[in-house]
Protein backbone atom coordinates (compact mmCIF):
# COMPACT_ATOMS: atom_id res chain seq x y z
CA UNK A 1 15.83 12.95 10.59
CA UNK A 2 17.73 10.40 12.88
CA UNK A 3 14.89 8.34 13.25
CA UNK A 4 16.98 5.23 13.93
CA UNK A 5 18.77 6.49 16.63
CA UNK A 6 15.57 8.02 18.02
CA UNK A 7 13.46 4.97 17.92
CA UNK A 8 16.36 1.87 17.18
CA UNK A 9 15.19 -0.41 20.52
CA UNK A 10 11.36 0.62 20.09
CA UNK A 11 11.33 -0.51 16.49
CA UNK A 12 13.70 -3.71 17.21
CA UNK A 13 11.81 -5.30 20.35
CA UNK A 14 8.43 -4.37 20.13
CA UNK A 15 4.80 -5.33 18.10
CA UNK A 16 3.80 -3.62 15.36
CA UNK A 17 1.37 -1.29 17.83
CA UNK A 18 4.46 0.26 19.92
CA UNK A 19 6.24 0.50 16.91
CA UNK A 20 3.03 2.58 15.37
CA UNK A 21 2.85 4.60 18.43
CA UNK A 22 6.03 5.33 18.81
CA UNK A 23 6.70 6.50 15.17
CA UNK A 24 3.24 8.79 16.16
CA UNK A 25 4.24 10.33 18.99
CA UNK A 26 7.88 10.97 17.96
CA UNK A 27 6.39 12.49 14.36
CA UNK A 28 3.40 14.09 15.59
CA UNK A 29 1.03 14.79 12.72
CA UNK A 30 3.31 13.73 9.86
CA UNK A 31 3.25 10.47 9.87
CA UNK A 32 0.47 8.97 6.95
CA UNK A 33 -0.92 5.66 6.66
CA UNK A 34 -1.82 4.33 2.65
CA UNK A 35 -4.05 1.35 2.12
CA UNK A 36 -5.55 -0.24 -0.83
CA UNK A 37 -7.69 -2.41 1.50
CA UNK A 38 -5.92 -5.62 0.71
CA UNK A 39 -5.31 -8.38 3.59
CA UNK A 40 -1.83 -6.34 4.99
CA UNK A 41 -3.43 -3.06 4.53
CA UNK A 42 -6.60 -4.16 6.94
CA UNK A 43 -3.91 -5.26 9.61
CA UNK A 44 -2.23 -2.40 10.20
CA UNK A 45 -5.68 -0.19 9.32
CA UNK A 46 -7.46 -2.09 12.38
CA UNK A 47 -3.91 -1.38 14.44
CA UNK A 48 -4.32 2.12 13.90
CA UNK A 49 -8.37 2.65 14.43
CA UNK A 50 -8.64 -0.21 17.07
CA UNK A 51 -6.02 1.57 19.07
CA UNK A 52 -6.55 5.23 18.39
CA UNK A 53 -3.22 5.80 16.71
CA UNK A 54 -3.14 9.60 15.74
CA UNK A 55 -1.56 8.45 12.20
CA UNK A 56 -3.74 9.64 8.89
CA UNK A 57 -5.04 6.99 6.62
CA UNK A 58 -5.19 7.18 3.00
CA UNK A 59 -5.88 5.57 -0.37
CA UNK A 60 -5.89 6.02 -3.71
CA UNK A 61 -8.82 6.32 -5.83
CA UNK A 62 -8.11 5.39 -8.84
CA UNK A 63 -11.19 5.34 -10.66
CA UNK A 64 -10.44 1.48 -11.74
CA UNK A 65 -10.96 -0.54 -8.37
CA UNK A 66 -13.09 -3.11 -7.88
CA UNK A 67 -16.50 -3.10 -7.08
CA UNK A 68 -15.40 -5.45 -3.91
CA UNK A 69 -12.79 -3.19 -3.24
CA UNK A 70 -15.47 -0.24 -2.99
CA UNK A 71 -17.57 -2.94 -0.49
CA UNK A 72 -14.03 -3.67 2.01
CA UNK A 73 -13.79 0.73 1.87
CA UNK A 74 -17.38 1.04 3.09
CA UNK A 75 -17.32 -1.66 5.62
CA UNK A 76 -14.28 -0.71 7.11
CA UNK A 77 -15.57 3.12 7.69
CA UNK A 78 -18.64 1.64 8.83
CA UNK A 79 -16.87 -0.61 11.57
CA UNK A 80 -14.09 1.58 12.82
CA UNK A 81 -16.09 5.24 12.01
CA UNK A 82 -12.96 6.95 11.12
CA UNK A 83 -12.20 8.69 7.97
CA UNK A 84 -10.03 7.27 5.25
CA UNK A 85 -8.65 10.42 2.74
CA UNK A 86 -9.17 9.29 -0.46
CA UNK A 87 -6.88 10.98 -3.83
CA UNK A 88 -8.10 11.34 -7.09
CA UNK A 89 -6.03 11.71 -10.44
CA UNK A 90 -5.92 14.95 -11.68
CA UNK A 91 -8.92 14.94 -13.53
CA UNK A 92 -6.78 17.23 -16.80
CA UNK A 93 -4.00 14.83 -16.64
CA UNK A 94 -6.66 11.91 -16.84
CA UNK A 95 -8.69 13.55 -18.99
CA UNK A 96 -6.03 14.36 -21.57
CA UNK A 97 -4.59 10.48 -21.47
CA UNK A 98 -7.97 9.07 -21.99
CA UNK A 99 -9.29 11.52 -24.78
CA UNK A 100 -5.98 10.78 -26.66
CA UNK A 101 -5.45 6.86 -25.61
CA UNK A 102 -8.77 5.64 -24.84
CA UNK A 103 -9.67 3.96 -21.32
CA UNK A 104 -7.38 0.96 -21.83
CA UNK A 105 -3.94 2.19 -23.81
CA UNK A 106 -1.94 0.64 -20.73
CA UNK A 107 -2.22 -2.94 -22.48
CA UNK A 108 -0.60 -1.58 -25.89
CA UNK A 109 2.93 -1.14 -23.84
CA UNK A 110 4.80 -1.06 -20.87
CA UNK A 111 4.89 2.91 -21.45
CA UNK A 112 1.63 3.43 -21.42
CA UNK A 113 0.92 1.34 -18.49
CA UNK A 114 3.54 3.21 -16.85
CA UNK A 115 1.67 6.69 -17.61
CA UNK A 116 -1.53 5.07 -16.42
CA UNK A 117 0.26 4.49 -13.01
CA UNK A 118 1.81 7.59 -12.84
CA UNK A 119 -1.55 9.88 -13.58
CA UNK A 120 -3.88 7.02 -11.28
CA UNK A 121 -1.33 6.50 -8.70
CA UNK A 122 2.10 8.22 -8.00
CA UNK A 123 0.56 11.57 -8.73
CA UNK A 124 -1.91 11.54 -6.04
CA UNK A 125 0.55 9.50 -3.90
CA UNK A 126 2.92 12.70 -4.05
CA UNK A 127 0.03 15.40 -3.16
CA UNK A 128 -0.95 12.50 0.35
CA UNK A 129 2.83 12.35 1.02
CA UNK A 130 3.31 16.12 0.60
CA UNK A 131 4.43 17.82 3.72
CA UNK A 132 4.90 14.23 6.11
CA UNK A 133 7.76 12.63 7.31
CA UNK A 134 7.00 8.71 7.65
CA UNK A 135 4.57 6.36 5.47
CA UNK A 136 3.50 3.40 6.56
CA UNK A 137 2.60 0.75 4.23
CA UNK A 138 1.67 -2.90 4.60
CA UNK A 139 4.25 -4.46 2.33
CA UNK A 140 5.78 -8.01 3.39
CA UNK A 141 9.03 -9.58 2.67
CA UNK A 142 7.35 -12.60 0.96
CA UNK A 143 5.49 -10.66 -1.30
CA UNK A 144 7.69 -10.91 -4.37
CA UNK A 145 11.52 -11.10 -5.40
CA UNK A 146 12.59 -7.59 -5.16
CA UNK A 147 10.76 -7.19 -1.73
CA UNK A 148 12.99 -9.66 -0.16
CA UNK A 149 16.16 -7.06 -0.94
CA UNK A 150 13.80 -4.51 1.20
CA UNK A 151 14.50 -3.53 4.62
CA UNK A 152 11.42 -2.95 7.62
CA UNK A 153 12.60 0.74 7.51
CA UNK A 154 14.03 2.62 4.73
CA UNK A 155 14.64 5.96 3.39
CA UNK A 156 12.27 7.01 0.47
CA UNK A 157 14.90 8.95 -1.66
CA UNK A 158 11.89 9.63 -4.56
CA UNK A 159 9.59 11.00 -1.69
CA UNK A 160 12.39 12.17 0.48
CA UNK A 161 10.86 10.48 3.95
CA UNK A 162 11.09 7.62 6.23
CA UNK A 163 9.11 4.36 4.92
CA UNK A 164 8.22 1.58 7.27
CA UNK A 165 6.61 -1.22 7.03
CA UNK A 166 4.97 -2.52 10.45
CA UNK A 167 4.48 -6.18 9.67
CA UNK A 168 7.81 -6.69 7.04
CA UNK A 169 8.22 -9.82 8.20
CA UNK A 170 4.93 -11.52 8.63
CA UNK A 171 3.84 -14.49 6.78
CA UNK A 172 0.20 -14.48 4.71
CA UNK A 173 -0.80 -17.14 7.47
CA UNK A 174 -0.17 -14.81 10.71
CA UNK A 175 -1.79 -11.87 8.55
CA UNK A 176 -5.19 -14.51 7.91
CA UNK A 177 -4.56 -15.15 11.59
CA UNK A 178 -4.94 -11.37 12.74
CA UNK A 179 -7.52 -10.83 10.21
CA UNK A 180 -9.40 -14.26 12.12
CA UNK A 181 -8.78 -13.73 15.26
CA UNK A 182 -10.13 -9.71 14.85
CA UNK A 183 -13.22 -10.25 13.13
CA UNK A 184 -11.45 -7.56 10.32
CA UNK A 185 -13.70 -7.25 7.03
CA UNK A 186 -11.21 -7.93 3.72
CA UNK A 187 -12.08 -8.15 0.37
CA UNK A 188 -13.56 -11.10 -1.23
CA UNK A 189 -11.85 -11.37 -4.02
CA UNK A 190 -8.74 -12.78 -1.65
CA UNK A 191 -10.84 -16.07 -1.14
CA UNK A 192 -10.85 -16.18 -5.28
CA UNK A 193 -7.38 -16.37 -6.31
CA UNK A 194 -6.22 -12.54 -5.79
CA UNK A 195 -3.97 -12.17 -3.18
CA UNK A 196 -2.26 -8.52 -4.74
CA UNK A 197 -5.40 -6.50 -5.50
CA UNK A 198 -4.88 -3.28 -7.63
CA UNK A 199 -7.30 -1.87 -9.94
CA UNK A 200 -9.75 -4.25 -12.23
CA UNK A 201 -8.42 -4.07 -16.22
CA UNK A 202 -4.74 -4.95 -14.43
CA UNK A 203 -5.42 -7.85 -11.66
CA UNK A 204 -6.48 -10.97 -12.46
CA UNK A 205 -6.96 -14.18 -9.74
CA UNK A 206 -3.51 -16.10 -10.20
CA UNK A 207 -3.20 -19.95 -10.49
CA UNK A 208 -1.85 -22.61 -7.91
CA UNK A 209 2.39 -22.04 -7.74
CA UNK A 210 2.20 -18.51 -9.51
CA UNK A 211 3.64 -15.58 -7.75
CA UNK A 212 2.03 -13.42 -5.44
CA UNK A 213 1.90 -10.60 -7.70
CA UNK A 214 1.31 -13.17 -10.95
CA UNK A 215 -1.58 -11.84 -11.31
CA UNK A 216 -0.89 -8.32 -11.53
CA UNK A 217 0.33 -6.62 -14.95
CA UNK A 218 0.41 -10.51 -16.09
CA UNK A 219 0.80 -9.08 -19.86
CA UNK A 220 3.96 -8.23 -18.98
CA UNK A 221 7.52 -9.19 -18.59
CA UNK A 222 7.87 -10.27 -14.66
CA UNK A 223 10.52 -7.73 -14.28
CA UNK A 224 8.45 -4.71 -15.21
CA UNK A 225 5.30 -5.63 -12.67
CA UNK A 226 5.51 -2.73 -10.62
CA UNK A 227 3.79 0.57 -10.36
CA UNK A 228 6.34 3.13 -9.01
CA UNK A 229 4.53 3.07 -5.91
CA UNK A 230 7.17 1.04 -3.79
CA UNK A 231 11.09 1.00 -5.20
CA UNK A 232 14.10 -0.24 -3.08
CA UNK A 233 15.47 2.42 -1.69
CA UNK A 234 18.50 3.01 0.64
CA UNK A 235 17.98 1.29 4.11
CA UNK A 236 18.04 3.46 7.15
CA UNK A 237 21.08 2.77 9.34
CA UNK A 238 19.97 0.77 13.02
């Protein structure tokens, strides 16, 4: 599992493509892609497709999205034709929550917001991670708070693999840019307000000066505004 030591100078002094294919090639067939079809996410999907990176792409379905997150899914299969996996929630986990809570018990408290993640999301996430070695994701330093304490490459002690992020360090403006530049399709609801798109009942557009992810969980306590989907974990030794 030395991955630093296998791909230190690749992942140091190269773009976000050699780092892709390298992390590919050196991981062949176990390294997984998620995306939620936000601005980052249709970077680094476009990297992958445009450039015939042998990396899987996934996302979650969570039975909540968007209807304009359902229109950025279809027009990026129709652009790049490549499949995207998509996981469901076990439908007796789901079932059972709903039949007991009702469809929207995650505003009554942080706990049950939390078990509305963990059946929608982290469940699923752990069946598309099963049996891999690296996930790529498109998180960014600038994101929010606790991001900033991230590192480009860590070790994902709760999944037990290698996490990297390609474009860590990229501002919103060079992701716009990219997104510009490569005629990429992205969902609308960006050019509203949202830049952190999750599922409908919990995202909301934020205002002018709010956080990036303001406008997600915004019932709650800042501190608490994340899914389980991305914790800090240890960093990987370069």
């Amino acid at each position: 599992m030395d991955f630093s030591t296998r791909l230190k100078d690749k992942i140091l002094n190269a773009t976000p493509v050699e780092t892709l294919q390298a992390i590919a090639a050196a991981y062949p067939g176990k390294v997984v892609f998620s995306t939620s079809f936000g601005w980052e996410d249709q970077v680094i999907t476009d990297m992958i497709f445009r450039n015939n990176i042998p990396i899987e792409v996934f996302t979650l379905e969570t039975g909540r999205l968007f209807t304009e997150t359902y229109y950025v899914w279809n027009r990026t299969l129709e652009m790049y034709q490549k499949p995207i996996l998509a996981y469901y929630p076990n439908q007796e986990l789901l079932e059972d929550m709903v039949s007991k809570k009702g469809p929207n018990s995650f505003y009554e408290s942080v706990e049950n917001r939390k078990q509305c993640c963990g059946i929608r999301k982290l469940e699923p996430l752990k069946r598309a991670l099963s049996g891999n070695e690296v996930w790529i994701t498109g998180i960014r330093a600038e994101q929010s708070l606790n991001r900033h304490d991230m590192s480009a490459i860590e070790w994902d002690e709760q999944n037990q693999l290698i996490k990297y992020h390609p474009i860590f360090s990229w501002s919103l403006e060079e992701v716009k840019t990219y997104i510009k530049e490569n005629n990429i399709p992205y969902n609308p609801l960006h050019d509203r307000g949202f830049p952190s798109i999750g599922c409908a009942p919990c995202t909301r557009a934020v205002q002018p000066g709010e956080d990036f992810r303001a406008g997600r969980w915004w019932w709650e306590d800042s501190s608490k505004r994340e899914c389980g989907l991305h914790t800090h974990n240890e960093v990987v030794e370069k």
